[in-house]
PDB file of N, CA and C in Angstrom:
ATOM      1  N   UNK A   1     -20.143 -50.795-191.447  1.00  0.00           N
ATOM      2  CA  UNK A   1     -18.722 -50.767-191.233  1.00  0.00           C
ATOM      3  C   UNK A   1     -18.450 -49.885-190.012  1.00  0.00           C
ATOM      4  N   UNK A   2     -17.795 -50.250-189.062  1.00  0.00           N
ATOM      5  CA  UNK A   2     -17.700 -49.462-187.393  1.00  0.00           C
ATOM      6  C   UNK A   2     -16.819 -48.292-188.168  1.00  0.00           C
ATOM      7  N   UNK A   3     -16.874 -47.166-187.671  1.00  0.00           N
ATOM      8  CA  UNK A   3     -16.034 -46.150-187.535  1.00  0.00           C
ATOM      9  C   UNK A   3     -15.074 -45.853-186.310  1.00  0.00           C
ATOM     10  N   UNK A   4     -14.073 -45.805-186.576  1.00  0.00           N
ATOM     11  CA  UNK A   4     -12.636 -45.629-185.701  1.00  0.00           C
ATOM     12  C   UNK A   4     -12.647 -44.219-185.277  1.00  0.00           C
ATOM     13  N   UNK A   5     -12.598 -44.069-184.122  1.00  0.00           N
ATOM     14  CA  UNK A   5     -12.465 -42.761-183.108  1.00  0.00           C
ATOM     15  C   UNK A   5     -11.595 -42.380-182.828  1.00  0.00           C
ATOM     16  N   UNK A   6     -10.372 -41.744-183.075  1.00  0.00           N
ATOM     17  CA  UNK A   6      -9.357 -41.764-182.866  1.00  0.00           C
ATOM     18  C   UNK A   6      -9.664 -40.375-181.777  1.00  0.00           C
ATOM     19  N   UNK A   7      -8.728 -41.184-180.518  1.00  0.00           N
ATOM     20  CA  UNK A   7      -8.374 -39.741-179.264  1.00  0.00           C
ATOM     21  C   UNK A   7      -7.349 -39.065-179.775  1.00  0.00           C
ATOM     22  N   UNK A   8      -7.108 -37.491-179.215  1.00  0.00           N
ATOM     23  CA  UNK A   8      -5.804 -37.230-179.458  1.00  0.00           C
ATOM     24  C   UNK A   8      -5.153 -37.240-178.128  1.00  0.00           C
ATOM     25  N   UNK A   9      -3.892 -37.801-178.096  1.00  0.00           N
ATOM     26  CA  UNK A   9      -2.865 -38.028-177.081  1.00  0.00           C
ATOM     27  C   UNK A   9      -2.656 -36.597-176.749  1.00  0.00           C
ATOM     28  N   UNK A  10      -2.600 -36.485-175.193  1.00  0.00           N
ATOM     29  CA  UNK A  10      -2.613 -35.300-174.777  1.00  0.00           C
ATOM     30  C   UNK A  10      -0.886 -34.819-174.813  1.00  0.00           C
ATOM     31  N   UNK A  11      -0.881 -33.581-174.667  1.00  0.00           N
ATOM     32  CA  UNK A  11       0.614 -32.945-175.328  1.00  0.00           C
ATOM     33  C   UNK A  11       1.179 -32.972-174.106  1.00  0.00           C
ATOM     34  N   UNK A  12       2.167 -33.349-173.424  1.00  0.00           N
ATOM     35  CA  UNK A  12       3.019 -33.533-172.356  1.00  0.00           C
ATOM     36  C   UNK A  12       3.264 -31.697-172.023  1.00  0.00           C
ATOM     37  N   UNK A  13       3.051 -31.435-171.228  1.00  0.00           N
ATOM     38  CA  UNK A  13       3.792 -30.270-170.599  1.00  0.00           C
ATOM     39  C   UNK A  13       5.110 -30.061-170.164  1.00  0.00           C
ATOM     40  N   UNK A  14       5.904 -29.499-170.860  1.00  0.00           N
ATOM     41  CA  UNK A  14       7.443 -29.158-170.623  1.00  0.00           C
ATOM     42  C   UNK A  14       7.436 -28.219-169.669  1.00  0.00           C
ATOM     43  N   UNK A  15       8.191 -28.622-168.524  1.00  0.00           N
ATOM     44  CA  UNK A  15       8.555 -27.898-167.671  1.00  0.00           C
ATOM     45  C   UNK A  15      10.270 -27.216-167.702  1.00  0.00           C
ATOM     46  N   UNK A  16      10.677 -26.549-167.354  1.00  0.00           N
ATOM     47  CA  UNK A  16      11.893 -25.795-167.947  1.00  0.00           C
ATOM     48  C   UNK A  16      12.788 -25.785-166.468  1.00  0.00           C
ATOM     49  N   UNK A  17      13.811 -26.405-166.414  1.00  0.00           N
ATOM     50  CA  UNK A  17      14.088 -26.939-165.101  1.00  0.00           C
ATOM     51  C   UNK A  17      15.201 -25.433-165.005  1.00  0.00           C
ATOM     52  N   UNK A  18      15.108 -24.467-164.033  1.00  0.00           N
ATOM     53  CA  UNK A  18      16.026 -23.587-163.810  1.00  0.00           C
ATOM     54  C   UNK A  18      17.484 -24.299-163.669  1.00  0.00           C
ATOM     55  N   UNK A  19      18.573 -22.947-164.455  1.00  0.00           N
ATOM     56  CA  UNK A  19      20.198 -23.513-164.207  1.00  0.00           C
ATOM     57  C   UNK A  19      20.530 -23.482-162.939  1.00  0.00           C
ATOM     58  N   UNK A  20      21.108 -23.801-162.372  1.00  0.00           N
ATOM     59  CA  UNK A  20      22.178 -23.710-161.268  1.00  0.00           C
ATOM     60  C   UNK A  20      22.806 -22.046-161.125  1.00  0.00           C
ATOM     61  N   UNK A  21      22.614 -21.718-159.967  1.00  0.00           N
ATOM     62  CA  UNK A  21      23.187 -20.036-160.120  1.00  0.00           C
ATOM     63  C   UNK A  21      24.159 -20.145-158.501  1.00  0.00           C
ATOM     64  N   UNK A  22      25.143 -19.050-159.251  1.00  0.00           N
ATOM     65  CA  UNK A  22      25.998 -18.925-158.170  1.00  0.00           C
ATOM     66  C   UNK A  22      26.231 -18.058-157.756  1.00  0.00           C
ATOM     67  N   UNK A  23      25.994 -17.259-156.737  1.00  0.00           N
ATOM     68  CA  UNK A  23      26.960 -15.850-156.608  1.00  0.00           C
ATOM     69  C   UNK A  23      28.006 -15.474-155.705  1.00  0.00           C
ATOM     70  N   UNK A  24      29.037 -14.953-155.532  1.00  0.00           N
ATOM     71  CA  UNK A  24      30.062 -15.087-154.802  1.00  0.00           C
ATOM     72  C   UNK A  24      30.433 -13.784-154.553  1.00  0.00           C
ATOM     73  N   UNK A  25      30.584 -13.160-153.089  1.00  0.00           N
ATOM     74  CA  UNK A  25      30.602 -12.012-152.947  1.00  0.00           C
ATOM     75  C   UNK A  25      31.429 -11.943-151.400  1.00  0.00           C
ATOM     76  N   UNK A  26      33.020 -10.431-151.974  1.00  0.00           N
ATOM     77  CA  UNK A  26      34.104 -10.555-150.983  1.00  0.00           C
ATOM     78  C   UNK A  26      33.646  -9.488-150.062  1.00  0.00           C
ATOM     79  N   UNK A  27      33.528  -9.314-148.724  1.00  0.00           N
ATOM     80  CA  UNK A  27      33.348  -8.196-147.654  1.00  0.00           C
ATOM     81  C   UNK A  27      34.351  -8.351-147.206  1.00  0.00           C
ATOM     82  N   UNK A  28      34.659  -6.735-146.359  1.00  0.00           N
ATOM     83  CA  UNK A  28      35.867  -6.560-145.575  1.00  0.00           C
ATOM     84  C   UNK A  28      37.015  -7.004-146.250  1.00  0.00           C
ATOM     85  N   UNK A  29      37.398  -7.151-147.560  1.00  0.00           N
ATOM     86  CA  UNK A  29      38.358  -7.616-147.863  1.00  0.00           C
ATOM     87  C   UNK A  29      38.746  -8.973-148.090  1.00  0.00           C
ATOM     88  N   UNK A  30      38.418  -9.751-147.069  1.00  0.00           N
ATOM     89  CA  UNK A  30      38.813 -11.102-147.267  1.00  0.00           C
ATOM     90  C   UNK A  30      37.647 -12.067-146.458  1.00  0.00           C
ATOM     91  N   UNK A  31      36.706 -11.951-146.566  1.00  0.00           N
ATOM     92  CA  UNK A  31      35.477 -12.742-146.383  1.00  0.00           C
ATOM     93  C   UNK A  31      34.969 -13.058-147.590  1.00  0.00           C
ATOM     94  N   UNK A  32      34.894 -14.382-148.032  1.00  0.00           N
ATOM     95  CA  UNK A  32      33.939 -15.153-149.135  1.00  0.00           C
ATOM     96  C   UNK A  32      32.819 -15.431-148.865  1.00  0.00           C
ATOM     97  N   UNK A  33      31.570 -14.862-149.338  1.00  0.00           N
ATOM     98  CA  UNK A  33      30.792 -16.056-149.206  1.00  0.00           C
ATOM     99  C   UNK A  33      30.081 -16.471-150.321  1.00  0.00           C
ATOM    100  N   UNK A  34      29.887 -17.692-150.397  1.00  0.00           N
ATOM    101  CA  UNK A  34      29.499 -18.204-151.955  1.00  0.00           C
ATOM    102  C   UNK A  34      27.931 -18.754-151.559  1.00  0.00           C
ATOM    103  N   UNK A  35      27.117 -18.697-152.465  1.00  0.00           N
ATOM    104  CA  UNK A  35      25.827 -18.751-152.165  1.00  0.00           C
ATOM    105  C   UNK A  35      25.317 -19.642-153.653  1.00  0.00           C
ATOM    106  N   UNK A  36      24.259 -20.469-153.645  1.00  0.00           N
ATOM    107  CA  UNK A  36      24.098 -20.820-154.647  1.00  0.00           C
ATOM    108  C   UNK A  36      22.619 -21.292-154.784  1.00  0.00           C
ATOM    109  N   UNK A  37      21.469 -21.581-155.967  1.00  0.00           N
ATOM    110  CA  UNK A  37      20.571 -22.492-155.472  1.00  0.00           C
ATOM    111  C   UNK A  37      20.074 -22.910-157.106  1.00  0.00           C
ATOM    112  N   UNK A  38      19.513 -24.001-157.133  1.00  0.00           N
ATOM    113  CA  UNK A  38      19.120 -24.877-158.269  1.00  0.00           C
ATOM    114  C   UNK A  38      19.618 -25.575-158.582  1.00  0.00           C
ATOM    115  N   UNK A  39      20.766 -26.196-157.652  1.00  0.00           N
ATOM    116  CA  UNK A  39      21.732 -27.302-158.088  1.00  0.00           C
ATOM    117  C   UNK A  39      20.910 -28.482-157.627  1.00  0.00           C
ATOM    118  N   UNK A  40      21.459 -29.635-157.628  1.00  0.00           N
ATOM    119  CA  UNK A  40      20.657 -30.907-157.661  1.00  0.00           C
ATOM    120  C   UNK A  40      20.504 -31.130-155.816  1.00  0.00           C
ATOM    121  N   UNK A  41      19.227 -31.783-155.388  1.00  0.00           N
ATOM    122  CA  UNK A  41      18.931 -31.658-153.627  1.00  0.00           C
ATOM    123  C   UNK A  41      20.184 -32.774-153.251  1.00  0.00           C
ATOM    124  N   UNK A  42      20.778 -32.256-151.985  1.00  0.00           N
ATOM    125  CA  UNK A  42      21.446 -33.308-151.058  1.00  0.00           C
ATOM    126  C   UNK A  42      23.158 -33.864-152.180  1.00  0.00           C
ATOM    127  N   UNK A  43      23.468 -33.120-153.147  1.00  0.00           N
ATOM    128  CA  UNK A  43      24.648 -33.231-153.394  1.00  0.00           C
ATOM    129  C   UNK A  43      25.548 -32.297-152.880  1.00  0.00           C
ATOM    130  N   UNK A  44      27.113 -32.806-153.146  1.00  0.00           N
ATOM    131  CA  UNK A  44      28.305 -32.560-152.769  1.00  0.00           C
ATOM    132  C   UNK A  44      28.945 -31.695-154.127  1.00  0.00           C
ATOM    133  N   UNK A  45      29.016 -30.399-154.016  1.00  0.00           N
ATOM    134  CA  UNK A  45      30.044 -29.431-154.634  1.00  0.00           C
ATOM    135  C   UNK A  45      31.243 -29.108-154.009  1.00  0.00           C
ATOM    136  N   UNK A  46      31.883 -29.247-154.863  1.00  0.00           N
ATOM    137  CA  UNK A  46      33.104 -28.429-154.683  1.00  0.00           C
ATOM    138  C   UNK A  46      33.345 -26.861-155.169  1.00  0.00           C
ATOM    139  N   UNK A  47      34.191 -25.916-154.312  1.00  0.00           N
ATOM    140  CA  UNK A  47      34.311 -24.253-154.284  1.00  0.00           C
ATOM    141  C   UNK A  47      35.604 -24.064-154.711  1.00  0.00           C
ATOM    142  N   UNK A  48      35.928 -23.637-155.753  1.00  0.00           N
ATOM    143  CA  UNK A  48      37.196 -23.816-156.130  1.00  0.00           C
ATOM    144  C   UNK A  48      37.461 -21.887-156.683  1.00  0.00           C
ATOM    145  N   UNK A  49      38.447 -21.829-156.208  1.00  0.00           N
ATOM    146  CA  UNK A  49      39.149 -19.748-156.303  1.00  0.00           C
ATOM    147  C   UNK A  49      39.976 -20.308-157.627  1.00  0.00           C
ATOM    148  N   UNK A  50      39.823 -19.024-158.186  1.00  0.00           N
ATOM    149  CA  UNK A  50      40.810 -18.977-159.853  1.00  0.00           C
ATOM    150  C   UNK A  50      41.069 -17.564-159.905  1.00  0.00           C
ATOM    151  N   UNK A  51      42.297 -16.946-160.695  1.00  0.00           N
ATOM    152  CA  UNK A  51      42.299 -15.516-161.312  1.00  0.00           C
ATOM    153  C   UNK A  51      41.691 -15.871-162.280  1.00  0.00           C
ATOM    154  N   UNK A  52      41.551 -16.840-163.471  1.00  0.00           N
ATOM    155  CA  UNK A  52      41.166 -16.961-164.923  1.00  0.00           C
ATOM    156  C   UNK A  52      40.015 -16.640-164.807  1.00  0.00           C
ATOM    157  N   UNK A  53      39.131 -15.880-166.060  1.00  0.00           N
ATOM    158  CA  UNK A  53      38.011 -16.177-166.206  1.00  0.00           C
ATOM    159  C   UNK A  53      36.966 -16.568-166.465  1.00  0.00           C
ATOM    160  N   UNK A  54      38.129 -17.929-167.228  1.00  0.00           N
ATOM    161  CA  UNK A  54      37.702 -19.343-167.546  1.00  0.00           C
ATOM    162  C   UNK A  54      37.505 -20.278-166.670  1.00  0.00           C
ATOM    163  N   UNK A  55      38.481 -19.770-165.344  1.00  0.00           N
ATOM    164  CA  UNK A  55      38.168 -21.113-164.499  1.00  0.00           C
ATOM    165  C   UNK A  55      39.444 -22.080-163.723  1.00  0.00           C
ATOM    166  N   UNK A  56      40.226 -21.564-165.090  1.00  0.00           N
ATOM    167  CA  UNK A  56      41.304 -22.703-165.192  1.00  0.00           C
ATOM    168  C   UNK A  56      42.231 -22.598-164.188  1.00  0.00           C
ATOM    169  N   UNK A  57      43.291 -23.053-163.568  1.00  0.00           N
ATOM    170  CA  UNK A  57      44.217 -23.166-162.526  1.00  0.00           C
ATOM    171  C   UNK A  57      43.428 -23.042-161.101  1.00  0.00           C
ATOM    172  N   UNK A  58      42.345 -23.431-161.168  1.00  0.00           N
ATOM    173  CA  UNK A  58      41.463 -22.782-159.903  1.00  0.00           C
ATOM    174  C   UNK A  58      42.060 -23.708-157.967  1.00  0.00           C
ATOM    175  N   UNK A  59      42.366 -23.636-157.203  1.00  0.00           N
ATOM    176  CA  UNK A  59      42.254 -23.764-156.416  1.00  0.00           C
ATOM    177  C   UNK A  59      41.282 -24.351-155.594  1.00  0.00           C
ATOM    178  N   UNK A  60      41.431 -25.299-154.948  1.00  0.00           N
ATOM    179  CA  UNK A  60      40.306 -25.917-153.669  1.00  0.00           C
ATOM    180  C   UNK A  60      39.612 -25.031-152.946  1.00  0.00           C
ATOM    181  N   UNK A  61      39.020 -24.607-152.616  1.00  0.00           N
ATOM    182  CA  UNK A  61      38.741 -24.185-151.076  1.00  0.00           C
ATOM    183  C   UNK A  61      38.470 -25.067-150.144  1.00  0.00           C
ATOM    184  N   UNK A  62      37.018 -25.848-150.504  1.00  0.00           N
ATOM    185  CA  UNK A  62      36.679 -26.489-149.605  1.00  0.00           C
ATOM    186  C   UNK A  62      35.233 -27.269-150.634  1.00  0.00           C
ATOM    187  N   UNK A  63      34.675 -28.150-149.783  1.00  0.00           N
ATOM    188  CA  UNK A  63      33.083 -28.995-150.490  1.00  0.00           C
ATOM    189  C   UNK A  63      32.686 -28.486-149.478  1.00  0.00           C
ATOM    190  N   UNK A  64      30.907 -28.612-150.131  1.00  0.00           N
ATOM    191  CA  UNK A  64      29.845 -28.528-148.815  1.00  0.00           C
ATOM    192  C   UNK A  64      28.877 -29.273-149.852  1.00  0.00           C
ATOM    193  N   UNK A  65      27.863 -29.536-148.860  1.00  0.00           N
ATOM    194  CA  UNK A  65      26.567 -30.239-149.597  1.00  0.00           C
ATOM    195  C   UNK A  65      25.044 -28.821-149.965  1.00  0.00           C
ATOM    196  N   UNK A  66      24.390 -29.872-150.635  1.00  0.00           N
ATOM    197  CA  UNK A  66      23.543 -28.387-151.216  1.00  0.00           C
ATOM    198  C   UNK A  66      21.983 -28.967-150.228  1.00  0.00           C
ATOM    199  N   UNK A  67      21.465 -28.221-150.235  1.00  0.00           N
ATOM    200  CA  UNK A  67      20.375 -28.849-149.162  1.00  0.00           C
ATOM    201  C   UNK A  67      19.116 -29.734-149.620  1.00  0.00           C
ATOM    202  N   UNK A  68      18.159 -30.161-149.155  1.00  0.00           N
ATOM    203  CA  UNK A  68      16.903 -30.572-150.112  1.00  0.00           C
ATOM    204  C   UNK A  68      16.378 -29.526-150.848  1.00  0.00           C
ATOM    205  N   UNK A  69      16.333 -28.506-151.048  1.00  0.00           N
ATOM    206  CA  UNK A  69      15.869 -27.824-152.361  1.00  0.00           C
ATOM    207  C   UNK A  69      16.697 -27.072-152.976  1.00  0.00           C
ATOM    208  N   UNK A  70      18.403 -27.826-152.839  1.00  0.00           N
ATOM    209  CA  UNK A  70      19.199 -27.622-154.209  1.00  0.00           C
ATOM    210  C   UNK A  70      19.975 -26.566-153.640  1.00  0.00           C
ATOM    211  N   UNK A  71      20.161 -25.872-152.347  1.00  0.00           N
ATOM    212  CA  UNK A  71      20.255 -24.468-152.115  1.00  0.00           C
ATOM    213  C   UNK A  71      21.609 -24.750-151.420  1.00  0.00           C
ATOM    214  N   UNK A  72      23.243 -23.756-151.232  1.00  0.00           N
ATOM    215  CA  UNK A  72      23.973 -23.994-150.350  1.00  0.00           C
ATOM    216  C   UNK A  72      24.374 -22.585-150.343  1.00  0.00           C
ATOM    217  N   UNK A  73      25.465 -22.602-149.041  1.00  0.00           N
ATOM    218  CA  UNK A  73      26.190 -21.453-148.551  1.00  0.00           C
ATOM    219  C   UNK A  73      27.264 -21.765-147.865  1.00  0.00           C
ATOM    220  N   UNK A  74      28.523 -21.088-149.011  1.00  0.00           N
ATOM    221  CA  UNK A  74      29.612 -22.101-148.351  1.00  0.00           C
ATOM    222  C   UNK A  74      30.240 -20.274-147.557  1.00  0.00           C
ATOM    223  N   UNK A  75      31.229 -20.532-147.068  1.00  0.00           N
ATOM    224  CA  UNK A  75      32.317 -19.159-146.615  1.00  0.00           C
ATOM    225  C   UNK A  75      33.333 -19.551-146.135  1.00  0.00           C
ATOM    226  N   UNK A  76      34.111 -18.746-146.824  1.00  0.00           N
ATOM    227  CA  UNK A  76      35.745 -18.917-146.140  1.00  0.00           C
ATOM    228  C   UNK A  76      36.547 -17.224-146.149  1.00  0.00           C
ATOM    229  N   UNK A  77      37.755 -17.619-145.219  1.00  0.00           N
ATOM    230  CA  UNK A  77      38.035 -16.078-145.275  1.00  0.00           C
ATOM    231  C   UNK A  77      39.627 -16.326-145.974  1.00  0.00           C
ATOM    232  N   UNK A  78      39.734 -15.577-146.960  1.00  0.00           N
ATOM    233  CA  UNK A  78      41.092 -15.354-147.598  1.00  0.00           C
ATOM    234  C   UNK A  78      42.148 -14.851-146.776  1.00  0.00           C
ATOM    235  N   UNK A  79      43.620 -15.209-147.023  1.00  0.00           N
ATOM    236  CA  UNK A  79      44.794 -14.955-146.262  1.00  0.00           C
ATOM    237  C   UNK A  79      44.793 -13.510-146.464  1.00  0.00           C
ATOM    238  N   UNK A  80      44.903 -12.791-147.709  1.00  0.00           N
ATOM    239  CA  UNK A  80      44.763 -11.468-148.076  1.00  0.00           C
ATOM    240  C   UNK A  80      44.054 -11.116-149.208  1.00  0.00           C
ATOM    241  N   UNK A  81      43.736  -9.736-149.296  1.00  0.00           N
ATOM    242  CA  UNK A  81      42.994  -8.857-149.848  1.00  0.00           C
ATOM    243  C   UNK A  81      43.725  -9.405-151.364  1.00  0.00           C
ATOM    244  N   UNK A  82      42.456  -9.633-152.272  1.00  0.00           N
ATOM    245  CA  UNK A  82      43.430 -10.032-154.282  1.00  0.00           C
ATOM    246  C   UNK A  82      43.767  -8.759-154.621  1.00  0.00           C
ATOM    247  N   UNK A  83      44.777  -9.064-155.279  1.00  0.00           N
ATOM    248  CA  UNK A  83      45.642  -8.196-155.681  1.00  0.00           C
ATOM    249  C   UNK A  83      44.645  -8.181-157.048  1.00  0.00           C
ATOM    250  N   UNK A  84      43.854  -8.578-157.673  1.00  0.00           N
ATOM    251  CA  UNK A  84      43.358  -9.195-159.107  1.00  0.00           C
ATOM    252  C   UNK A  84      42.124  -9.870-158.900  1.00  0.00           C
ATOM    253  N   UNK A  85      41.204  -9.837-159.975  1.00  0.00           N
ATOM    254  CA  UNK A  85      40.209 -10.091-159.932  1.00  0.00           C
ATOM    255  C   UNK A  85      40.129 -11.147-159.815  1.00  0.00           C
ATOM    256  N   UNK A  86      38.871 -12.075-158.702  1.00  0.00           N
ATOM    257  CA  UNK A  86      39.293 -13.391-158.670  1.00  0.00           C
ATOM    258  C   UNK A  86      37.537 -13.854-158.975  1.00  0.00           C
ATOM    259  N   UNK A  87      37.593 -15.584-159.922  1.00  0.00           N
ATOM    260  CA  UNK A  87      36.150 -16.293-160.255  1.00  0.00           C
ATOM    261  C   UNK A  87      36.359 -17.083-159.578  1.00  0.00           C
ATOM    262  N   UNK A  88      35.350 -17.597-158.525  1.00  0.00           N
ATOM    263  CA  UNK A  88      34.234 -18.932-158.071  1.00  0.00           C
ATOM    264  C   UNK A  88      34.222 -19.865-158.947  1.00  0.00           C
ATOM    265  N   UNK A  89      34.641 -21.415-159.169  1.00  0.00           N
ATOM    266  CA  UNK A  89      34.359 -22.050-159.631  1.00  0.00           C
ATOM    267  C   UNK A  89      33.744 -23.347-158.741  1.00  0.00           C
ATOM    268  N   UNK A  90      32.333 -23.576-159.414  1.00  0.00           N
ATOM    269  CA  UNK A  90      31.412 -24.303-158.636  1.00  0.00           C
ATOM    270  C   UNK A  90      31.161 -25.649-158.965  1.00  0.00           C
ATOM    271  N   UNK A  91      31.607 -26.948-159.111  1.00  0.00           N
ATOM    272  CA  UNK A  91      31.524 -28.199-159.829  1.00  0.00           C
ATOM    273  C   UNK A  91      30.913 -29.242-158.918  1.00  0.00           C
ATOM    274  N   UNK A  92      29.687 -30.055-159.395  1.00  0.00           N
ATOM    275  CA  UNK A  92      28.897 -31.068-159.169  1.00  0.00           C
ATOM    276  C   UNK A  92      29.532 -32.046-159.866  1.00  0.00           C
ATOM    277  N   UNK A  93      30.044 -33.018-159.499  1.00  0.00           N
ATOM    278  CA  UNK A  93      30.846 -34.287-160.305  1.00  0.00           C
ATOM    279  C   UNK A  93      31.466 -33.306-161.451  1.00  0.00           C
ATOM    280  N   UNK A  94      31.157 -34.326-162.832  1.00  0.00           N
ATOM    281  CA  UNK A  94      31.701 -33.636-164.228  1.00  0.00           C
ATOM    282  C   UNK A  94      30.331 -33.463-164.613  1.00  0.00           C
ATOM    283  N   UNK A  95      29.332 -33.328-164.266  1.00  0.00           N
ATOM    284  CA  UNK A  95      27.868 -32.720-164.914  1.00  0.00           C
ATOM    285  C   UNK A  95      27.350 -31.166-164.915  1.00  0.00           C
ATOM    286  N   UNK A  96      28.274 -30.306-163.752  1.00  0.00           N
ATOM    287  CA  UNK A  96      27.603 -29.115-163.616  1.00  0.00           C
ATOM    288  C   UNK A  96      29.381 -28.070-163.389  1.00  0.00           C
ATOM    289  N   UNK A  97      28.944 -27.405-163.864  1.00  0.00           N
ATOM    290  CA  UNK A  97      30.523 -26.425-163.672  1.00  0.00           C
ATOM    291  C   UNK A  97      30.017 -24.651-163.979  1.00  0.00           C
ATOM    292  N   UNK A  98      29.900 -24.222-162.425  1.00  0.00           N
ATOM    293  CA  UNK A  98      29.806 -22.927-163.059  1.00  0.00           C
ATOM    294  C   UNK A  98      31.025 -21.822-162.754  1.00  0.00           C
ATOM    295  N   UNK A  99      31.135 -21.007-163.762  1.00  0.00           N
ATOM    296  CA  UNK A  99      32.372 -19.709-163.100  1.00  0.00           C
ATOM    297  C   UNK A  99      31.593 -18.747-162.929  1.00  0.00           C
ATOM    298  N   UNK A 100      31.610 -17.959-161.867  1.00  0.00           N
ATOM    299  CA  UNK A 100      31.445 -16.681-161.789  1.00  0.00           C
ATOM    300  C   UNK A 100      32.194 -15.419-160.742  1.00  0.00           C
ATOM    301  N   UNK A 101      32.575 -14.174-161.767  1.00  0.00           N
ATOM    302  CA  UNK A 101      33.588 -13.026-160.385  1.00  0.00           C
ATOM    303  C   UNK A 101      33.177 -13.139-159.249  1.00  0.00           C
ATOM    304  N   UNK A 102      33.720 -12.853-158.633  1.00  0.00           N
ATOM    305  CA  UNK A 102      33.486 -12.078-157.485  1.00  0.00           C
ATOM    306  C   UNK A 102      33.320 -11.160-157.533  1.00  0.00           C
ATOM    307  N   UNK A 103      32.129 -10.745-156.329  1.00  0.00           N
ATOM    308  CA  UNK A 103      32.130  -9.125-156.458  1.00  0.00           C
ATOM    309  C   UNK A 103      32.614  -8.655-155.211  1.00  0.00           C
ATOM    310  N   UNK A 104      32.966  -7.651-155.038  1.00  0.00           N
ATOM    311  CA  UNK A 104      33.944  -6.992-154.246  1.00  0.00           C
ATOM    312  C   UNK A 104      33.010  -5.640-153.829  1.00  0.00           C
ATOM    313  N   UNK A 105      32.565  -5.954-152.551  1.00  0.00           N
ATOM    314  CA  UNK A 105      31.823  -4.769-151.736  1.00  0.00           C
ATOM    315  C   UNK A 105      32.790  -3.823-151.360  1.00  0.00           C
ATOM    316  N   UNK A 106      32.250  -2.454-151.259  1.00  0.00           N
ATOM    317  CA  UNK A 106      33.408  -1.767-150.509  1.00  0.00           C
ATOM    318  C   UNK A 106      33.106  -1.524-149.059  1.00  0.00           C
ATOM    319  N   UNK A 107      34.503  -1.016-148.785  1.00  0.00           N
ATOM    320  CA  UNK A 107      34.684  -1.316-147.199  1.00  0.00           C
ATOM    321  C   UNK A 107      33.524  -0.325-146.642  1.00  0.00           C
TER     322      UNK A 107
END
């Protein structure tokens, strides 16, 4: 009677795909610059200003694209100095949405 050999199927390796990170940081008062990397290569985000720190009522700034290895750097300069703490909101279509403060260097 033949005997059956059974292989074992090799275990797939999970790779752990890093989040999307953002950081957003004000100089001189009214210089933005928003920096980001692990977002998806060669897409279009949008930079959107909020007081909430949810996100919500946020403002346009502007889009830029993220480069081939996911990476961008957007900047804009504010009319004036916030009176109030202000969050970065960072959105890839409706798949990726991040908030994060600003941080506020001193002069």
């Amino acid at each position: 009677m033949p005997t059956s050999t059974l292989t074992p199927t090799p275990t797939p390796t999970l790779t752990a795909t890093p989040s999307p990170t953002v950081t957003a940081v004000l100089s001189q008062s009214v210089q933005l610059q928003v920096t980001g990397k692990n977002w998806p290569p060669n897409a279009r985000i949008s930079i959107r200003l909020s007081e909430e720190p949810d996100g919500s009522n946020a403002t346009l700034l502007g889009r830029t694209r993220t480069n081939r290895n996911g990476r961008f750097t957007f900047t804009d300069e504010l009319d004036e100095a916030p009176a109030a703490p202000l969050y970065v909101v960072v959105e890839y279509r409706t798949t990726i949405r991040v908030v994060v403060p600003v941080e506020v260097m001193p002069p």
